[in-house]
C-alpha atoms as a PDB file:
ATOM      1  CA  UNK A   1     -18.491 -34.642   8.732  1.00  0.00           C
ATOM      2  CA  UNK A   2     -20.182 -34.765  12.274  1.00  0.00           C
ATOM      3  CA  UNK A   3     -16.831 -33.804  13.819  1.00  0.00           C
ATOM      4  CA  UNK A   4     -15.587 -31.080  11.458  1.00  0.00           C
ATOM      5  CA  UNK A   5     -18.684 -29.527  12.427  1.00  0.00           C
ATOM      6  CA  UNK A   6     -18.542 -29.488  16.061  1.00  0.00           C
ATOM      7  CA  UNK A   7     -15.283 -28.615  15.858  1.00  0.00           C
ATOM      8  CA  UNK A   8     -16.050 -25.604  13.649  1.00  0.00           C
ATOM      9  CA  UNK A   9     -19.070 -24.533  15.726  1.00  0.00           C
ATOM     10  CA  UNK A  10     -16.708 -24.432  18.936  1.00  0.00           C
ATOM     11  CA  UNK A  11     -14.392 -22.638  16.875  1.00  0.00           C
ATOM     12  CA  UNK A  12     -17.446 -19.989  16.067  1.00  0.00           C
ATOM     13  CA  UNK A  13     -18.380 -19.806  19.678  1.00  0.00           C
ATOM     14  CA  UNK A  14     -14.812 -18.814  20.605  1.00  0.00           C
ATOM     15  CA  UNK A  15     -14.457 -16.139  17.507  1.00  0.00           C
ATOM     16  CA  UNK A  16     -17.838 -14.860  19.343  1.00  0.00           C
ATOM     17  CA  UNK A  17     -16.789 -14.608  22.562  1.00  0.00           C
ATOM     18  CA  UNK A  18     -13.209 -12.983  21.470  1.00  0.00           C
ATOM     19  CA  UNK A  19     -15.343 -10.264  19.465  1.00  0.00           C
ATOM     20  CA  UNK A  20     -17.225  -9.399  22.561  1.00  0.00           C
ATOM     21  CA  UNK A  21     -20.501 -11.050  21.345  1.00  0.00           C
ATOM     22  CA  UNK A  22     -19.922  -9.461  17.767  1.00  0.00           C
ATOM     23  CA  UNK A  23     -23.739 -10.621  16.957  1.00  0.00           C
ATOM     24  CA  UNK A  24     -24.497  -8.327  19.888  1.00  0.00           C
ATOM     25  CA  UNK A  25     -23.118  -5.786  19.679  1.00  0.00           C
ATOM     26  CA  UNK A  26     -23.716  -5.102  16.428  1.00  0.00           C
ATOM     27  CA  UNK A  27     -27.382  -5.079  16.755  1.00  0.00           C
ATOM     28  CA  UNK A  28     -27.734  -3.514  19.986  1.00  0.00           C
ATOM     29  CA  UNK A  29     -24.885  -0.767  18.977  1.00  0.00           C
ATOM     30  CA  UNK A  30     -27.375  -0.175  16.010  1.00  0.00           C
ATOM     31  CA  UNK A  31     -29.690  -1.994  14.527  1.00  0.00           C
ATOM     32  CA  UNK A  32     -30.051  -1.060  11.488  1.00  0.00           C
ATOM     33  CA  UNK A  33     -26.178  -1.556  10.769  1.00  0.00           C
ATOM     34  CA  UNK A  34     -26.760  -5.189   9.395  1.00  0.00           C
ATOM     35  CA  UNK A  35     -29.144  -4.873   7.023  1.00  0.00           C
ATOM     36  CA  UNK A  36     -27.038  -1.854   5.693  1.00  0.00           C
ATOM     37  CA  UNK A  37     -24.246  -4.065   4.583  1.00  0.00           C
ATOM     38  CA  UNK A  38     -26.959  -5.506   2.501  1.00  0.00           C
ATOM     39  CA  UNK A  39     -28.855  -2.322   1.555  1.00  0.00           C
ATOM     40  CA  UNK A  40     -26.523   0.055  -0.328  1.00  0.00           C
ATOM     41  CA  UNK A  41     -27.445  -0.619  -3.755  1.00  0.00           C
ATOM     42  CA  UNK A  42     -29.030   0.963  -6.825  1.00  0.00           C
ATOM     43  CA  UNK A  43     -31.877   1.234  -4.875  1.00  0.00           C
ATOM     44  CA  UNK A  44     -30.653   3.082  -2.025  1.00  0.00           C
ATOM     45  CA  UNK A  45     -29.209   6.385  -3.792  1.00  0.00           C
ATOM     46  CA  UNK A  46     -30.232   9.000  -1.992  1.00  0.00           C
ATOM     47  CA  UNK A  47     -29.670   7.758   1.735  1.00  0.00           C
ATOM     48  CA  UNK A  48     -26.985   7.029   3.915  1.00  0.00           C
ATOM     49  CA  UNK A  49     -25.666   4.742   1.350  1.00  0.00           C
ATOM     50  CA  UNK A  50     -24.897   7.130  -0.595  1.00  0.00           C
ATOM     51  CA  UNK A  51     -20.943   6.579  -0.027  1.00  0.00           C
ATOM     52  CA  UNK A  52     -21.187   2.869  -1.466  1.00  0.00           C
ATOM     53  CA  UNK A  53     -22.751   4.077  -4.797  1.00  0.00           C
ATOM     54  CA  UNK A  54     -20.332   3.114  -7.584  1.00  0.00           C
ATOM     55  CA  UNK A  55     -19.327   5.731 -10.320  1.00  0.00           C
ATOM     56  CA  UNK A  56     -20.767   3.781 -13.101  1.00  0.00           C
ATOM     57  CA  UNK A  57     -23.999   5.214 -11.931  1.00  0.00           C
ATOM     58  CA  UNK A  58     -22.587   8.901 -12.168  1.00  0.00           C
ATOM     59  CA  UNK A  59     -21.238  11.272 -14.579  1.00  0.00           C
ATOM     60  CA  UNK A  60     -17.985  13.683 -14.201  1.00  0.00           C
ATOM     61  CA  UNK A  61     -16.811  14.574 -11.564  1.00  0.00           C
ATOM     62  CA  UNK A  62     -19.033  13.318  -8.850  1.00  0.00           C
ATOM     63  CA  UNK A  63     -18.108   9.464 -10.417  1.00  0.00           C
ATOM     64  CA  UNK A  64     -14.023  10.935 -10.395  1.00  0.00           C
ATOM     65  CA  UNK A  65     -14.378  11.483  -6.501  1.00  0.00           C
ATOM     66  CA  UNK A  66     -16.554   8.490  -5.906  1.00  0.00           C
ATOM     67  CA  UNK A  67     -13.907   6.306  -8.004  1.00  0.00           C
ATOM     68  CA  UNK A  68     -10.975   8.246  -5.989  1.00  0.00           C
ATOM     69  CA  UNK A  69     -12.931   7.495  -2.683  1.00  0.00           C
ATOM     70  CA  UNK A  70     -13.311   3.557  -3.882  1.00  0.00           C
ATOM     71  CA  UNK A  71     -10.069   3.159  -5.068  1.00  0.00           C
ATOM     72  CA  UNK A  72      -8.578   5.118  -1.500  1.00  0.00           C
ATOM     73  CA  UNK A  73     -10.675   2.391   0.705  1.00  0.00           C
ATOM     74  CA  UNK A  74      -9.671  -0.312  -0.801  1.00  0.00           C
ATOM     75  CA  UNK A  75      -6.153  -0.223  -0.514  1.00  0.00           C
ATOM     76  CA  UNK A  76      -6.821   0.347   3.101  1.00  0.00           C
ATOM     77  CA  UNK A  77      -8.584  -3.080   2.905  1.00  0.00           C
ATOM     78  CA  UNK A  78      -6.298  -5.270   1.023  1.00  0.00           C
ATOM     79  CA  UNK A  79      -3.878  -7.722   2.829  1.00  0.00           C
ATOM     80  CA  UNK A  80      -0.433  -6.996   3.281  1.00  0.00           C
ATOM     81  CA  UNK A  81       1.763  -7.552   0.196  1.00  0.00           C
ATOM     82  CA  UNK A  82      -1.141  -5.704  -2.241  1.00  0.00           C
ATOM     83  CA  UNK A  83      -0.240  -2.192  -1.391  1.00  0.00           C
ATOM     84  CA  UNK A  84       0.241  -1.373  -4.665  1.00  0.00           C
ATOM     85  CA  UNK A  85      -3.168  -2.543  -5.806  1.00  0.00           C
ATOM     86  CA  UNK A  86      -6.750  -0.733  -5.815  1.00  0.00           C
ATOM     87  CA  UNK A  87     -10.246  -0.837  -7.019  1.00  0.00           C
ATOM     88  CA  UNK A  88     -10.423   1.219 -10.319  1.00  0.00           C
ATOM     89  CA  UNK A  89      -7.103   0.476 -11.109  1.00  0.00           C
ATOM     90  CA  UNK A  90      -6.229  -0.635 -15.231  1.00  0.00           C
ATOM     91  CA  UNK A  91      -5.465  -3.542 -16.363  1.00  0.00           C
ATOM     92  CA  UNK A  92      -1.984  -1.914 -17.627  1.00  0.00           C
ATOM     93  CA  UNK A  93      -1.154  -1.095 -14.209  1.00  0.00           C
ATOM     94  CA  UNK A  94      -2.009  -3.923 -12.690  1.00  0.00           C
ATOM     95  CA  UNK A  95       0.171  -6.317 -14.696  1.00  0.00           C
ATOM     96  CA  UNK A  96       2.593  -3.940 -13.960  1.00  0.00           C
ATOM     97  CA  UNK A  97       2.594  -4.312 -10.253  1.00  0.00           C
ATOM     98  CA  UNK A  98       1.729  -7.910 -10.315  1.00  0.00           C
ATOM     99  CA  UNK A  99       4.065  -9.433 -12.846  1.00  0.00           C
ATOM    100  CA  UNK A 100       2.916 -12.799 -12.270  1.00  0.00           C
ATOM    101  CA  UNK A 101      -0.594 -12.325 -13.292  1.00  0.00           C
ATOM    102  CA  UNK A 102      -2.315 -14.622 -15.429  1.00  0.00           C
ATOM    103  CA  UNK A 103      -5.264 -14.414 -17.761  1.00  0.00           C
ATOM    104  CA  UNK A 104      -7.871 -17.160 -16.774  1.00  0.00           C
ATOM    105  CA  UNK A 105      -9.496 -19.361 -18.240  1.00  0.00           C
ATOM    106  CA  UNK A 106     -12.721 -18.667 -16.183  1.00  0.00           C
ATOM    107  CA  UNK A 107     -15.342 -16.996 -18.498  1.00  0.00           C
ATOM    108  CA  UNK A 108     -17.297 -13.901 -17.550  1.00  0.00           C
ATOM    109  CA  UNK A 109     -19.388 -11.413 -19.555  1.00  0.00           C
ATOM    110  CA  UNK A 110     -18.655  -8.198 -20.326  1.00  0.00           C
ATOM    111  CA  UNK A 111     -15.584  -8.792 -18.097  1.00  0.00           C
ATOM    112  CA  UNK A 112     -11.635 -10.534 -17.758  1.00  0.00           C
ATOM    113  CA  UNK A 113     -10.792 -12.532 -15.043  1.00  0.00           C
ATOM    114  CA  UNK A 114      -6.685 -12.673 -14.050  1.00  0.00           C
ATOM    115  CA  UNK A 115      -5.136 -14.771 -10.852  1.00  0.00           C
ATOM    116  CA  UNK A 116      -1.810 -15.904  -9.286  1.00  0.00           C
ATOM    117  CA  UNK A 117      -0.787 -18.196  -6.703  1.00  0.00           C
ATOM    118  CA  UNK A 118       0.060 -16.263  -3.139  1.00  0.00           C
ATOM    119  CA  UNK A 119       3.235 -17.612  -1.719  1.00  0.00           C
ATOM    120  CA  UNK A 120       0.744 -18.734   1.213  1.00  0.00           C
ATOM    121  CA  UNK A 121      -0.764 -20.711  -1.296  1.00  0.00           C
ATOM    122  CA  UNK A 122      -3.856 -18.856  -1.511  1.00  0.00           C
ATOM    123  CA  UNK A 123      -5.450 -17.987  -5.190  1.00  0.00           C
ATOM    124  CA  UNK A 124      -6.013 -14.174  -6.352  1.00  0.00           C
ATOM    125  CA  UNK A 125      -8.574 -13.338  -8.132  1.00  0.00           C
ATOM    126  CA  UNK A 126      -8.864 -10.407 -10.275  1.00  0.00           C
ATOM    127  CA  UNK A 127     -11.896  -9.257 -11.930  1.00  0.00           C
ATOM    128  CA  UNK A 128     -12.130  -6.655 -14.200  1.00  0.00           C
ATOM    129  CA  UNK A 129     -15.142  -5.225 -16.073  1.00  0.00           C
ATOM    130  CA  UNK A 130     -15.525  -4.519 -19.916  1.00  0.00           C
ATOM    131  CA  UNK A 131     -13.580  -1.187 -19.737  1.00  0.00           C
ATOM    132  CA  UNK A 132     -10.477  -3.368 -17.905  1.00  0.00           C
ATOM    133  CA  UNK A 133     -10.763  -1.611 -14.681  1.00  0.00           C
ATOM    134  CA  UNK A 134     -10.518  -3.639 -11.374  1.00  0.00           C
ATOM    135  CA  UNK A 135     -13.466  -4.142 -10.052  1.00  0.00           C
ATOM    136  CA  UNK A 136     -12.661  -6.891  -7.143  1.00  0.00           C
ATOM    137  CA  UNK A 137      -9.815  -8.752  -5.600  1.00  0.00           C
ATOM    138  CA  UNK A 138     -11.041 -12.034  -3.982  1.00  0.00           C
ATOM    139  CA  UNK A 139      -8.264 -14.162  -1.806  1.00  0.00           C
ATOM    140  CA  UNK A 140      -9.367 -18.176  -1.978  1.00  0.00           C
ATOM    141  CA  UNK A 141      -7.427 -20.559   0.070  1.00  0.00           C
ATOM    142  CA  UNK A 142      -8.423 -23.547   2.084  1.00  0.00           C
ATOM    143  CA  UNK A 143      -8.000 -24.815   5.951  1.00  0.00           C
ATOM    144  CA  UNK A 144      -7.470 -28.146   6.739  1.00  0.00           C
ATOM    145  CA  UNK A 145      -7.384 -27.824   9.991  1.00  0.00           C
ATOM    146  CA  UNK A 146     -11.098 -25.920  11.468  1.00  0.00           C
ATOM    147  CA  UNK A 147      -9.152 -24.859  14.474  1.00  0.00           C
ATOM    148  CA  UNK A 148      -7.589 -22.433  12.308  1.00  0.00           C
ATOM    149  CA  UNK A 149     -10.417 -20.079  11.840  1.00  0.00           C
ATOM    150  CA  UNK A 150      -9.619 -18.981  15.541  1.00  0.00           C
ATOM    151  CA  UNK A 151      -6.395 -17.444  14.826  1.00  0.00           C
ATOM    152  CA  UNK A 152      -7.674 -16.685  11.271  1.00  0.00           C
ATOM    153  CA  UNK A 153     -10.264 -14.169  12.584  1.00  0.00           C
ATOM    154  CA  UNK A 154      -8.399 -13.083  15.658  1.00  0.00           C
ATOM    155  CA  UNK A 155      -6.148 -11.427  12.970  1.00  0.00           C
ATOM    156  CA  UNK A 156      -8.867  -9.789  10.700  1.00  0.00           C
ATOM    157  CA  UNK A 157     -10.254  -8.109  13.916  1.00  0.00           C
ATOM    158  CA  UNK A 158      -6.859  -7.045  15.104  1.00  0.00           C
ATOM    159  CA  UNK A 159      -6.590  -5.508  11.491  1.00  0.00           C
ATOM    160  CA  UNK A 160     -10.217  -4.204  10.353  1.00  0.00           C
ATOM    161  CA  UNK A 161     -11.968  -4.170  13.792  1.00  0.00           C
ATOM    162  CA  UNK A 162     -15.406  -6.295  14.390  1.00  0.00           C
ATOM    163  CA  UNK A 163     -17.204  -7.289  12.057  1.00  0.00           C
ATOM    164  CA  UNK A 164     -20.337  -5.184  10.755  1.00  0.00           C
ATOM    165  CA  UNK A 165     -22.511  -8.411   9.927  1.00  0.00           C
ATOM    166  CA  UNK A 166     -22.410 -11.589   9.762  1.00  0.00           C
ATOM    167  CA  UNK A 167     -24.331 -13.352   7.443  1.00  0.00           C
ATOM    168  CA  UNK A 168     -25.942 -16.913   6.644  1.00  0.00           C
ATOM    169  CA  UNK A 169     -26.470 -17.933   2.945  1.00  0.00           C
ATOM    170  CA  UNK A 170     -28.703 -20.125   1.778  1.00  0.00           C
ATOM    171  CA  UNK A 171     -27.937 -22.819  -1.220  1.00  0.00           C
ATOM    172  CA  UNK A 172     -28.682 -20.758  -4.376  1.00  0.00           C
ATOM    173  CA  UNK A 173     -28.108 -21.902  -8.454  1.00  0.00           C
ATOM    174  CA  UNK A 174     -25.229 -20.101  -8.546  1.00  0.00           C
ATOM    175  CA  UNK A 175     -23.383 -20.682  -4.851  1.00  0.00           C
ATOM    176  CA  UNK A 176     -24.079 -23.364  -2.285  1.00  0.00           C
ATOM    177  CA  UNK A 177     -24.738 -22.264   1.447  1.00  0.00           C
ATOM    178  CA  UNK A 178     -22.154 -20.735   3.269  1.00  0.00           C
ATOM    179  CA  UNK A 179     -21.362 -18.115   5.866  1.00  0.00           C
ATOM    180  CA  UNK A 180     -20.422 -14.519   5.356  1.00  0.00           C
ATOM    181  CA  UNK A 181     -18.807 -12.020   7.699  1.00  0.00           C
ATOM    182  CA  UNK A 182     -18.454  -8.170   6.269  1.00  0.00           C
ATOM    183  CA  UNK A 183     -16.912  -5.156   7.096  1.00  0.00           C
ATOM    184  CA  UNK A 184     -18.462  -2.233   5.878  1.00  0.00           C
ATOM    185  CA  UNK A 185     -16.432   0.529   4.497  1.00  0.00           C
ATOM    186  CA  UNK A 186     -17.386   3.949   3.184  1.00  0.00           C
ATOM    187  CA  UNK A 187     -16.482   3.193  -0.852  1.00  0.00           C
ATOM    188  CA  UNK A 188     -15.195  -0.244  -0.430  1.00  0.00           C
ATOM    189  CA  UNK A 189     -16.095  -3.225   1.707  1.00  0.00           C
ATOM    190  CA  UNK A 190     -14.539  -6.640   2.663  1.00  0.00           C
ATOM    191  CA  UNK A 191     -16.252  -9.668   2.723  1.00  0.00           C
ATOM    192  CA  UNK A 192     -15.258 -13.023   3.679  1.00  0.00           C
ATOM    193  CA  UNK A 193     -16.990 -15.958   2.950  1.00  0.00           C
ATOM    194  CA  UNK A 194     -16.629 -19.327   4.695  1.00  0.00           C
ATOM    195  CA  UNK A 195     -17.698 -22.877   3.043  1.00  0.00           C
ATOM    196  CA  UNK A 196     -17.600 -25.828   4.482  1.00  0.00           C
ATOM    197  CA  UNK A 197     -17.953 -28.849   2.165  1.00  0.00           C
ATOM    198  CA  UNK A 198     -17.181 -32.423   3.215  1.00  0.00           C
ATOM    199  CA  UNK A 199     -13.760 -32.722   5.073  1.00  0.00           C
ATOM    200  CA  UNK A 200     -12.611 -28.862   3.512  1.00  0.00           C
ATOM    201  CA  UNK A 201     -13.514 -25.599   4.816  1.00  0.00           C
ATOM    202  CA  UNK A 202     -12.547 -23.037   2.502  1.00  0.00           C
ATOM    203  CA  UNK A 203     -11.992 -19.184   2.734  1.00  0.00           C
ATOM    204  CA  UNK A 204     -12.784 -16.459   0.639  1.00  0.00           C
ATOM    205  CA  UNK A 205     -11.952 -13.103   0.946  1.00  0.00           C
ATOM    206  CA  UNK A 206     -13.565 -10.184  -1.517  1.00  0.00           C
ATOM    207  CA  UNK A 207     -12.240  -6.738  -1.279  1.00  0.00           C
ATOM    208  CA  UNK A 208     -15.140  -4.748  -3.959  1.00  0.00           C
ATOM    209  CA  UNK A 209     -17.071  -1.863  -3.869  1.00  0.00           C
ATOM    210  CA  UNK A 210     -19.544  -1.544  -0.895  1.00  0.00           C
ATOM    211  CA  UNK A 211     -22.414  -1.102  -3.168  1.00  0.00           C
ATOM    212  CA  UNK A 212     -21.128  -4.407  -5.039  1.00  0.00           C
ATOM    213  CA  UNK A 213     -20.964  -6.655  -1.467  1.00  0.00           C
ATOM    214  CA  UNK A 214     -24.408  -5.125  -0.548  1.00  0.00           C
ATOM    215  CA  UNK A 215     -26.001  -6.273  -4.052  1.00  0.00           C
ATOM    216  CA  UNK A 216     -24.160  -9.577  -3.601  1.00  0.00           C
ATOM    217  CA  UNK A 217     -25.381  -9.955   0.241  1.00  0.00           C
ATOM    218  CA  UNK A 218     -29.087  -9.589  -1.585  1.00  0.00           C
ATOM    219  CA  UNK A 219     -28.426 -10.968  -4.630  1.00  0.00           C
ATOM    220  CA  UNK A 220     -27.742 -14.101  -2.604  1.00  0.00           C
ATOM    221  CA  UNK A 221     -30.463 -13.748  -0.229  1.00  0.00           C
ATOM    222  CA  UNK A 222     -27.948 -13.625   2.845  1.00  0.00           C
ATOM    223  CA  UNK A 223     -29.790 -13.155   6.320  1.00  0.00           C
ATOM    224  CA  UNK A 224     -27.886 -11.674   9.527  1.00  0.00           C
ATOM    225  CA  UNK A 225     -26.759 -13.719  12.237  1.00  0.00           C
ATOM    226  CA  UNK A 226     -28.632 -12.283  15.456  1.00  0.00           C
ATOM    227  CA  UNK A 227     -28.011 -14.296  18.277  1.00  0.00           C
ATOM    228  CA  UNK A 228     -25.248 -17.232  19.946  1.00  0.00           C
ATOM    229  CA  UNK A 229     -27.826 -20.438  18.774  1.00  0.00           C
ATOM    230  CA  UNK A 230     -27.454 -18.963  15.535  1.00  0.00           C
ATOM    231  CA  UNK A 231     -23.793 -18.282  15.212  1.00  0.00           C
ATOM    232  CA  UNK A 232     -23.202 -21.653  16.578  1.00  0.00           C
ATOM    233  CA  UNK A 233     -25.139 -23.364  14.073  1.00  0.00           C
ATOM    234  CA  UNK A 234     -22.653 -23.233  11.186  1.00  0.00           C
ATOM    235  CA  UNK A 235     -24.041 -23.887   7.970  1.00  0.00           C
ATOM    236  CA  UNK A 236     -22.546 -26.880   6.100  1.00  0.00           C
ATOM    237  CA  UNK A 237     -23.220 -26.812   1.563  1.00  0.00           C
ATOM    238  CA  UNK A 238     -24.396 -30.576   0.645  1.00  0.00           C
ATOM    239  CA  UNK A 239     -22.810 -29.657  -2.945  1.00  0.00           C
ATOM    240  CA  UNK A 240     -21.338 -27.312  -4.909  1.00  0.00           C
ATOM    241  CA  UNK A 241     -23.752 -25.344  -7.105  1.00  0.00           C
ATOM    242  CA  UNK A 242     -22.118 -22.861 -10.152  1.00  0.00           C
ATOM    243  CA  UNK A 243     -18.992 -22.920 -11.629  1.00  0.00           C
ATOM    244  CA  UNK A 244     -18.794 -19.481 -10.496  1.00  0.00           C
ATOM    245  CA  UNK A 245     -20.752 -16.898  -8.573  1.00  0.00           C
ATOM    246  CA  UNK A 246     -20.061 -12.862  -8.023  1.00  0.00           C
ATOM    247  CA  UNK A 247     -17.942 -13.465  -5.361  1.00  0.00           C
ATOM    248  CA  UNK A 248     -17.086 -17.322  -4.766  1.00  0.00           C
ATOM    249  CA  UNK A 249     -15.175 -19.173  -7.483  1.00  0.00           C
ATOM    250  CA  UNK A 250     -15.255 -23.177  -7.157  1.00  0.00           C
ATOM    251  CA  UNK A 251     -12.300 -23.311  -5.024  1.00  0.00           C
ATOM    252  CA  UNK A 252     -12.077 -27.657  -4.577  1.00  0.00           C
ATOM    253  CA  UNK A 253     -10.695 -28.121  -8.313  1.00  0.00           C
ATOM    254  CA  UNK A 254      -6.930 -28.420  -6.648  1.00  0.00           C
ATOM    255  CA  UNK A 255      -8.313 -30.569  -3.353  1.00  0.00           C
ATOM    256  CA  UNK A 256     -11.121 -32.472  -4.349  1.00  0.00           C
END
């Protein structure tokens, strides 16, 4: 365990350095721009949040736009291969585009939850709410190698740019402690979350609407990452808590 971890924190301290001091420079290019991945929520209607606000909380056509904004940023978002997918999107069309879908077994209320294996042999996750409209797409796959995160991250920035927080999570009932790294979108956000637990470190990454990964950031009590000490310190889960949280499914069940 001691050496996974000192070889993830150098692996940290080199995604820092490659992002220009990404904890940096996102506070001192504004400092505010943390805590407003975490702050566009119900709450916040009414402010500059205002983009992130998801049509269920509006009526005709102000919720049409915001869905057609949502929907429009996402597929922006979403990994190569998933053009054809976006937030919003029914349940029809989506087993039309993804053919190999499958319903899962996974409970949730007031929802559906469908997945596939990616021919990288990462899982997809599809949740959809009561209504069977997409809600969030969440990419799980595990590293066994930590020296992978280097590469790993050198492609997201090459793709989405720096990051617009990153985030520390503490051990909740429903998720254990873990890191998170977001990139916040006008209608839709990425997330990525990173747990390490024993000899695994696993990957998630959530493509949802921004006001969703700001509730989530809160919901989970997720503080920004302000300085190298801190980056460096990689948080490490001494078990796995829930079954299944918003936005990180128990991802060990095929690894141990």
């Amino acid at each position: 365990m001691k050496e996974l971890v000192v070889r993830l924190s150098a692996a940290i301290v080199v995604i820092g350095a490659m992002t220009g001091g990404v904890w940096l420079a996102i506070n001192a290019s504004d400092p505010s721009a943390s805590s407003t991945d975490a702050g566009t929520t119900a709450s916040s209607v009414g402010t500059e949040g205002d983009a992130g606000v998801a049509p269920r909380r509006m009526t005709g056509n102000a919720a049409a736009a915001a869905m057609q904004q949502i929907g429009e940023a996402s597929q922006r978002l979403l990994p190569e291969g998933y053009n054809g997918i976006f937030i919003g999107m029914s349940l029809r069309d989506l087993r039309q585009v993804r053919r190999a879908i499958q319903r899962s077994n996974q409970p949730r209320p007031n929802g559906q939850v469908w997945e596939e294996d990616d021919a990288s042999g990462a899982r997809v996750v599809y949740v959809l709410s009561s209504n069977e409209l997409l809600e969030q797409v969440q990419f799980m796959s595990r590293l066994d190698n930590p020296d992978e995160l280097g590469p790993h991250f050198s492609a997201l920035q090459q793709r989405y740019g720096t990051p617009t927080g990153i985030w520390d999570c503490p051990e909740t009932e429903e998720a254990p402690t873990l890191r998170r790294f977001t990139w916040r979108r006008e209608g839709a956000s990425m997330m990525e979350a990173v747990l390490i637990y024993g000899q695994t470190v696993s990957i998630t990454l959530v493509v949802a609407p921004t006001e969703d990964i700001g509730a989530a950031l809160q919901r989970s009590r997720c503080a920004p990452v302000q300085n190298a000490q801190q980056l460096a310190a990689f948080p490490v889960a001494r078990e796995l808590r829930g079954e299944r949280s918003t936005f990180l499914r128990e991802v060990h069940r095929d690894g141990g």
